[in-house]
C-alpha atoms as a PDB file:
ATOM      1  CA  UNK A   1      -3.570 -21.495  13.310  1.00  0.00           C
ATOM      2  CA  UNK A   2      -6.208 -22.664  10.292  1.00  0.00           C
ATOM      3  CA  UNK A   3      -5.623 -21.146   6.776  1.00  0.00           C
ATOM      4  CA  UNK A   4      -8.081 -18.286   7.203  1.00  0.00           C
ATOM      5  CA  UNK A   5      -5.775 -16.735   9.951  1.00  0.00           C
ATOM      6  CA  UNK A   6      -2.860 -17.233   7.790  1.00  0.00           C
ATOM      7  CA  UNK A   7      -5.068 -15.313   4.719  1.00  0.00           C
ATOM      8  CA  UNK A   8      -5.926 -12.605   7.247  1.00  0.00           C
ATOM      9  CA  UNK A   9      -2.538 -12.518   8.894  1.00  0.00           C
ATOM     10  CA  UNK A  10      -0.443 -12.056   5.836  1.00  0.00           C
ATOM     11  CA  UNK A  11      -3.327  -9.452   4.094  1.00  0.00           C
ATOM     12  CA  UNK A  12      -2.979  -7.554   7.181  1.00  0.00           C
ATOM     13  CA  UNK A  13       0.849  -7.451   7.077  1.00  0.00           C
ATOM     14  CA  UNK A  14       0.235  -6.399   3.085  1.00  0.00           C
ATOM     15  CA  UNK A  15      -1.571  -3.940   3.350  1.00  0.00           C
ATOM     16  CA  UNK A  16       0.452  -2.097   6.559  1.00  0.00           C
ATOM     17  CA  UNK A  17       3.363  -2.467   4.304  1.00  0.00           C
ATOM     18  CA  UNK A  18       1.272  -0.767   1.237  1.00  0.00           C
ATOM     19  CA  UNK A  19       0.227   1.944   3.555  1.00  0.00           C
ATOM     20  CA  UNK A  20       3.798   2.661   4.893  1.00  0.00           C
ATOM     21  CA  UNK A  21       4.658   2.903   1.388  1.00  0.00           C
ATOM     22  CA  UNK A  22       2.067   5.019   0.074  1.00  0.00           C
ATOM     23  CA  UNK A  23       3.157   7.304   2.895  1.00  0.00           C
ATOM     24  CA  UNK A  24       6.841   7.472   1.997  1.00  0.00           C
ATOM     25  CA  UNK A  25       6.165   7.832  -1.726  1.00  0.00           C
ATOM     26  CA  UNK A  26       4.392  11.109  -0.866  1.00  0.00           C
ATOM     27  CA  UNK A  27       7.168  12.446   1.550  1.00  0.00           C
ATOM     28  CA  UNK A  28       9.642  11.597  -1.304  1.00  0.00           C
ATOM     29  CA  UNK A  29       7.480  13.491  -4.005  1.00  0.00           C
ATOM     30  CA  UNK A  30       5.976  16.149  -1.723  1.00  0.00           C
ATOM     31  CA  UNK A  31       7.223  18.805  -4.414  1.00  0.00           C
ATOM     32  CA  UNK A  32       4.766  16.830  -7.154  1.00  0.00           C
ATOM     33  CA  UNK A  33       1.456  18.346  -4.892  1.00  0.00           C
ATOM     34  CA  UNK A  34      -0.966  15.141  -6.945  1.00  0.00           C
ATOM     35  CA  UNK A  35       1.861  12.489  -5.723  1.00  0.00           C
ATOM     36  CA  UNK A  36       2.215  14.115  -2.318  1.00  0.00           C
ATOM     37  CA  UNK A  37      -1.690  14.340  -1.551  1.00  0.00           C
ATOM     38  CA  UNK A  38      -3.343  11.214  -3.387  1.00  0.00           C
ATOM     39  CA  UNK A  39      -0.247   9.265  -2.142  1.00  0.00           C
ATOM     40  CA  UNK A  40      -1.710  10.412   1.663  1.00  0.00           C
ATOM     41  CA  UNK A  41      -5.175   9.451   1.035  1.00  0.00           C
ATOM     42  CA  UNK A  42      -4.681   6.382  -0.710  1.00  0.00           C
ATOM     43  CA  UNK A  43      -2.544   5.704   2.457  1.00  0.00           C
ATOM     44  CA  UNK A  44      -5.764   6.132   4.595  1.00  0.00           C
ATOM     45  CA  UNK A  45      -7.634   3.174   2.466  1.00  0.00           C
ATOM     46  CA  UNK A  46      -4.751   0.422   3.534  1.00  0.00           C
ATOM     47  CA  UNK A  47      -4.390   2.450   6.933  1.00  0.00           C
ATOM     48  CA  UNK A  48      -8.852   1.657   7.543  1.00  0.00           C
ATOM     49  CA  UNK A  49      -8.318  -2.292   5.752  1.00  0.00           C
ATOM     50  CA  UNK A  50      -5.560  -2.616   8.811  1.00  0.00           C
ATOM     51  CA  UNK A  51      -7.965  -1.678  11.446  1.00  0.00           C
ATOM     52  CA  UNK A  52     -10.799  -3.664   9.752  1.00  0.00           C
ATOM     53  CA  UNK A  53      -8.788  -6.664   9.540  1.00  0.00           C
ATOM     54  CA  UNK A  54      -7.562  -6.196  12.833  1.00  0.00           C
ATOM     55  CA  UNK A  55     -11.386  -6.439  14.146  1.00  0.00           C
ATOM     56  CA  UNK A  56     -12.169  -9.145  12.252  1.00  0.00           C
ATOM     57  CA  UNK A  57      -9.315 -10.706  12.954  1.00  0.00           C
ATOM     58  CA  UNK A  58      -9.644 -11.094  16.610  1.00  0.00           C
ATOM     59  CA  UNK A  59     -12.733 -13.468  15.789  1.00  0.00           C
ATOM     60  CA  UNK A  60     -10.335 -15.897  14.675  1.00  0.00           C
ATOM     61  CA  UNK A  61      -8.461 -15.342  17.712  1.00  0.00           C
ATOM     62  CA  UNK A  62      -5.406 -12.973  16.402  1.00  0.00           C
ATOM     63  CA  UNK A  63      -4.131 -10.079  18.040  1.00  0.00           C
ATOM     64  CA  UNK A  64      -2.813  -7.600  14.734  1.00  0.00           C
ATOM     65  CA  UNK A  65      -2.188  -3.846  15.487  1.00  0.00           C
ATOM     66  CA  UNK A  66      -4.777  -1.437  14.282  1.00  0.00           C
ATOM     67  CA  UNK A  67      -2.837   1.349  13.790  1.00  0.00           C
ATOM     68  CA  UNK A  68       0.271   1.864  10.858  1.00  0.00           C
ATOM     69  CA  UNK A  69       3.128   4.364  12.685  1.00  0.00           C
ATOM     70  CA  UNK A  70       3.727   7.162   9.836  1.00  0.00           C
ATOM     71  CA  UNK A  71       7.595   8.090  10.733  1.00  0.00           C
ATOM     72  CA  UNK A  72       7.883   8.189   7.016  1.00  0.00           C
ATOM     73  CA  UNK A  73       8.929  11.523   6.773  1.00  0.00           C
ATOM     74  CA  UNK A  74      12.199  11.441   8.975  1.00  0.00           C
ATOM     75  CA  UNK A  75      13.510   8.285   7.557  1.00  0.00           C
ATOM     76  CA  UNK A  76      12.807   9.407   3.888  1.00  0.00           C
ATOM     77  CA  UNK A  77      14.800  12.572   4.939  1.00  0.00           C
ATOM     78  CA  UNK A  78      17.721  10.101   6.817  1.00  0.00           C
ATOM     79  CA  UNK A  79      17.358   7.910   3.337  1.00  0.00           C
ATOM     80  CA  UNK A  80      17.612  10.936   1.258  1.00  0.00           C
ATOM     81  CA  UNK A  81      20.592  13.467   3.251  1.00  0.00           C
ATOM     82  CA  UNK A  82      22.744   9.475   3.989  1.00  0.00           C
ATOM     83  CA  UNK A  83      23.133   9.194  -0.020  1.00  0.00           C
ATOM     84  CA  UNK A  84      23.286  12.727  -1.175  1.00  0.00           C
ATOM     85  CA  UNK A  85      26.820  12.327   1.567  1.00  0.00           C
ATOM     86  CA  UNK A  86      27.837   9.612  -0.239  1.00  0.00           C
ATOM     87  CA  UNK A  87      27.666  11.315  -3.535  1.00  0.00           C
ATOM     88  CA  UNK A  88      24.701   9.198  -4.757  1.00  0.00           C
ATOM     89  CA  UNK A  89      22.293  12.279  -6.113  1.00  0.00           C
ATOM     90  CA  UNK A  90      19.072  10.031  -7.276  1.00  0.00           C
ATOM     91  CA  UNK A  91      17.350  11.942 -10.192  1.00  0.00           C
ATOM     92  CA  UNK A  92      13.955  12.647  -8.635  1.00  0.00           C
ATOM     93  CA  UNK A  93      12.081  11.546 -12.566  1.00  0.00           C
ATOM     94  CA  UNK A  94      13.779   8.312 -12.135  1.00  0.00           C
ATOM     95  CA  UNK A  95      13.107   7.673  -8.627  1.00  0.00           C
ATOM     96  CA  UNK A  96       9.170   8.717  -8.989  1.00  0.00           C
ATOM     97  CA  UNK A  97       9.009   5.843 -11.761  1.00  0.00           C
ATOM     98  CA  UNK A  98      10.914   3.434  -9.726  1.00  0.00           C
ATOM     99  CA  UNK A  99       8.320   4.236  -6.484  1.00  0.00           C
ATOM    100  CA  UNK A 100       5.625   3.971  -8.276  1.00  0.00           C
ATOM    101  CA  UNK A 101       6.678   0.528 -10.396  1.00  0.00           C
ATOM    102  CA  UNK A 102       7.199  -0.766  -6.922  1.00  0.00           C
ATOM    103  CA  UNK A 103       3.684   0.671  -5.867  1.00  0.00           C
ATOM    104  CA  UNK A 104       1.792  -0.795  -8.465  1.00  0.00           C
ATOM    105  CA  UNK A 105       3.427  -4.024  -7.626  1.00  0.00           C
ATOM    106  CA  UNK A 106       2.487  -4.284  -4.035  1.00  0.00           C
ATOM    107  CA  UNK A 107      -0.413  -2.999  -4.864  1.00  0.00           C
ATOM    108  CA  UNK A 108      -1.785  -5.433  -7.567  1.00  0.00           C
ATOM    109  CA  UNK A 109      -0.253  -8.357  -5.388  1.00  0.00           C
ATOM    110  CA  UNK A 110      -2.521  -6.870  -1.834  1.00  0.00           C
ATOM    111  CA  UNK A 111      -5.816  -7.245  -4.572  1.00  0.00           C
ATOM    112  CA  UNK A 112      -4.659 -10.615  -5.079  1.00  0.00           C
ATOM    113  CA  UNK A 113      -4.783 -11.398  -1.322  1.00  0.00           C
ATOM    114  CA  UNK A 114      -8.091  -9.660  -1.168  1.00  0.00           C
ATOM    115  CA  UNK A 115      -9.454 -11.908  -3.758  1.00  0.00           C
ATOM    116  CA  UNK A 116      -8.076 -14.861  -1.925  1.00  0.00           C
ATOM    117  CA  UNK A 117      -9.604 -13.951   1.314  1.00  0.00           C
ATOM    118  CA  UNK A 118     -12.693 -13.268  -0.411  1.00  0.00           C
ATOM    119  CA  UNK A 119     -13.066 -16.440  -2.520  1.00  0.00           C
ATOM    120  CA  UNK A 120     -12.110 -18.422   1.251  1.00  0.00           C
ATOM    121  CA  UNK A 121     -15.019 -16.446   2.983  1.00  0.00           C
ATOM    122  CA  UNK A 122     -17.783 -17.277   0.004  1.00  0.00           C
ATOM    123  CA  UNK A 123     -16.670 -20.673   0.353  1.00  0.00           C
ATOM    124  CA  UNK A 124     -16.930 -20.945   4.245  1.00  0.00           C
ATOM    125  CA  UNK A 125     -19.714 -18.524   4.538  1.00  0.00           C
ATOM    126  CA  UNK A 126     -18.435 -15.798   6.457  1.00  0.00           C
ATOM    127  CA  UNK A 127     -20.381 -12.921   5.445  1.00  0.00           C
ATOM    128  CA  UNK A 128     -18.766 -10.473   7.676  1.00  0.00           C
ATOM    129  CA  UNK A 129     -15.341 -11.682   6.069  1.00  0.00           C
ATOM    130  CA  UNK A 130     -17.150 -11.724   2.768  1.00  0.00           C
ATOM    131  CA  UNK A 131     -18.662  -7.974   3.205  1.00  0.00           C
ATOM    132  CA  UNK A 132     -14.875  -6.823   4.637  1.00  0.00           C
ATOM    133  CA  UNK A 133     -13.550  -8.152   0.857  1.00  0.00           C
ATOM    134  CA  UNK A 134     -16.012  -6.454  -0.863  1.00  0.00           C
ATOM    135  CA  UNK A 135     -15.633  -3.244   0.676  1.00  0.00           C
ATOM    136  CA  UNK A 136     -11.982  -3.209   0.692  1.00  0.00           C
ATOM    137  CA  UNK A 137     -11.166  -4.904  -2.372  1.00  0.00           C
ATOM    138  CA  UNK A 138     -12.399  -1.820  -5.203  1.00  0.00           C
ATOM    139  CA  UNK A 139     -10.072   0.415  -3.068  1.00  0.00           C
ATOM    140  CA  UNK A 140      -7.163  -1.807  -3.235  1.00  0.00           C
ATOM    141  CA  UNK A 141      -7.867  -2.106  -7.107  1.00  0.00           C
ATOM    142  CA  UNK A 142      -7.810   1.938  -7.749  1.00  0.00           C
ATOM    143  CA  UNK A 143      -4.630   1.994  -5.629  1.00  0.00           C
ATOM    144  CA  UNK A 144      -3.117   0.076  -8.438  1.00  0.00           C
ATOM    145  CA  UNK A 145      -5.035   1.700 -11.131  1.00  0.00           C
ATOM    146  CA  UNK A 146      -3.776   5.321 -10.143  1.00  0.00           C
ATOM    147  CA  UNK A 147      -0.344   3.894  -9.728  1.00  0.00           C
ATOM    148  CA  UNK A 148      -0.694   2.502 -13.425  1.00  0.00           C
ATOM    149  CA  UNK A 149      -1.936   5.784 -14.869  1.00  0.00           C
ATOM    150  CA  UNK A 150       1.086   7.984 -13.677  1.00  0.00           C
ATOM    151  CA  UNK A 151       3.404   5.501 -14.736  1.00  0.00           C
ATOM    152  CA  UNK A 152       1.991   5.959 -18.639  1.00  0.00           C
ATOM    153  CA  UNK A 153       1.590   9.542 -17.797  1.00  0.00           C
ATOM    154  CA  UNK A 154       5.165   9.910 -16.295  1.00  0.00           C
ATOM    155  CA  UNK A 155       7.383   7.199 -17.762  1.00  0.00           C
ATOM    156  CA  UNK A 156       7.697   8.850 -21.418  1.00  0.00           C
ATOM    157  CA  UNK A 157       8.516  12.557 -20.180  1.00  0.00           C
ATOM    158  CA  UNK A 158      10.737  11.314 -17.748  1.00  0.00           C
ATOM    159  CA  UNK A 159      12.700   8.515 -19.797  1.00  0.00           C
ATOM    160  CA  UNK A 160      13.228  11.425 -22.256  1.00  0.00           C
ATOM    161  CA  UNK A 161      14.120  14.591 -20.788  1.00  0.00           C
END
């Protein structure tokens, strides 16, 4: 396996990971209707970078899944009903700053892969790897930007009330 595989390996792996979150997040929150629906469709940006990188992938030889299962909504539920029996009641403020800390972090460290992959393709001359940065990159970036925003917007309402 030569570095570019590992690049495109572990971005792959990222941004399934980012997508599965993205998709819990919005299960968790589906009573906050902004959380619940931008959460879904900024799931569909890492869920298309999977089945991008997946195609380009298999020029470098590797077999990745297209596809990113969504069974977040029974094992949020499982997560959720498991601690409310052991008398852990997680204040839904709290937990909404806590996803989306932990969003903006996975999020800001997938653009960080994308810029890797996309400074290894300039420098190797792989335009279609190049072009699959470029495109996928600005999305990845707004992920974390709308994760940022409703953490200012959120944190002081909820760290008060």
């Amino acid at each position: 396996m030569n570095k570019i595989d590992m690049v495109i390996r572990a971005l792959h792996r990222s941004e399934r990971k980012l997508a599965v979150d993205l998709l819990r997040m919005s299960d968790r929150h589906s009573a906050d209707h902004e959380i619940h629906y931008v959460g879904r469709d900024l799931s569909r940006w890492s869920q298309q970078h999977v089945t991008e990188l997946a195609r380009v992938g298999r020029d470098y030889g590797l077999d990745l899944d297209e596809g990113v299962k969504d069974d977040s909504g029974l094992l949020a539920t499982i997560e959720q009903k498991a601690s409310e029996l052991v008398g852990r009641h997680r204040a839904p403020g709290l937990l909404l700053l806590a996803d989306l800390r932990h969003l903006y972090r996975d999020a800001s460290g997938v653009s960080l892969d994308w810029e890797i992959l996309a400074q290894t393709a300039q420098a190797a001359r792989d335009r279609e790897l190049l072009a699959l940065a470029k495109g996928c990159h600005p999305q990845t970036l707004r992920q974390a930007r709308w994760a940022n925003a409703k953490l200012k917007e959120t944190s002081a309402q909820v760290m008060l009330s």
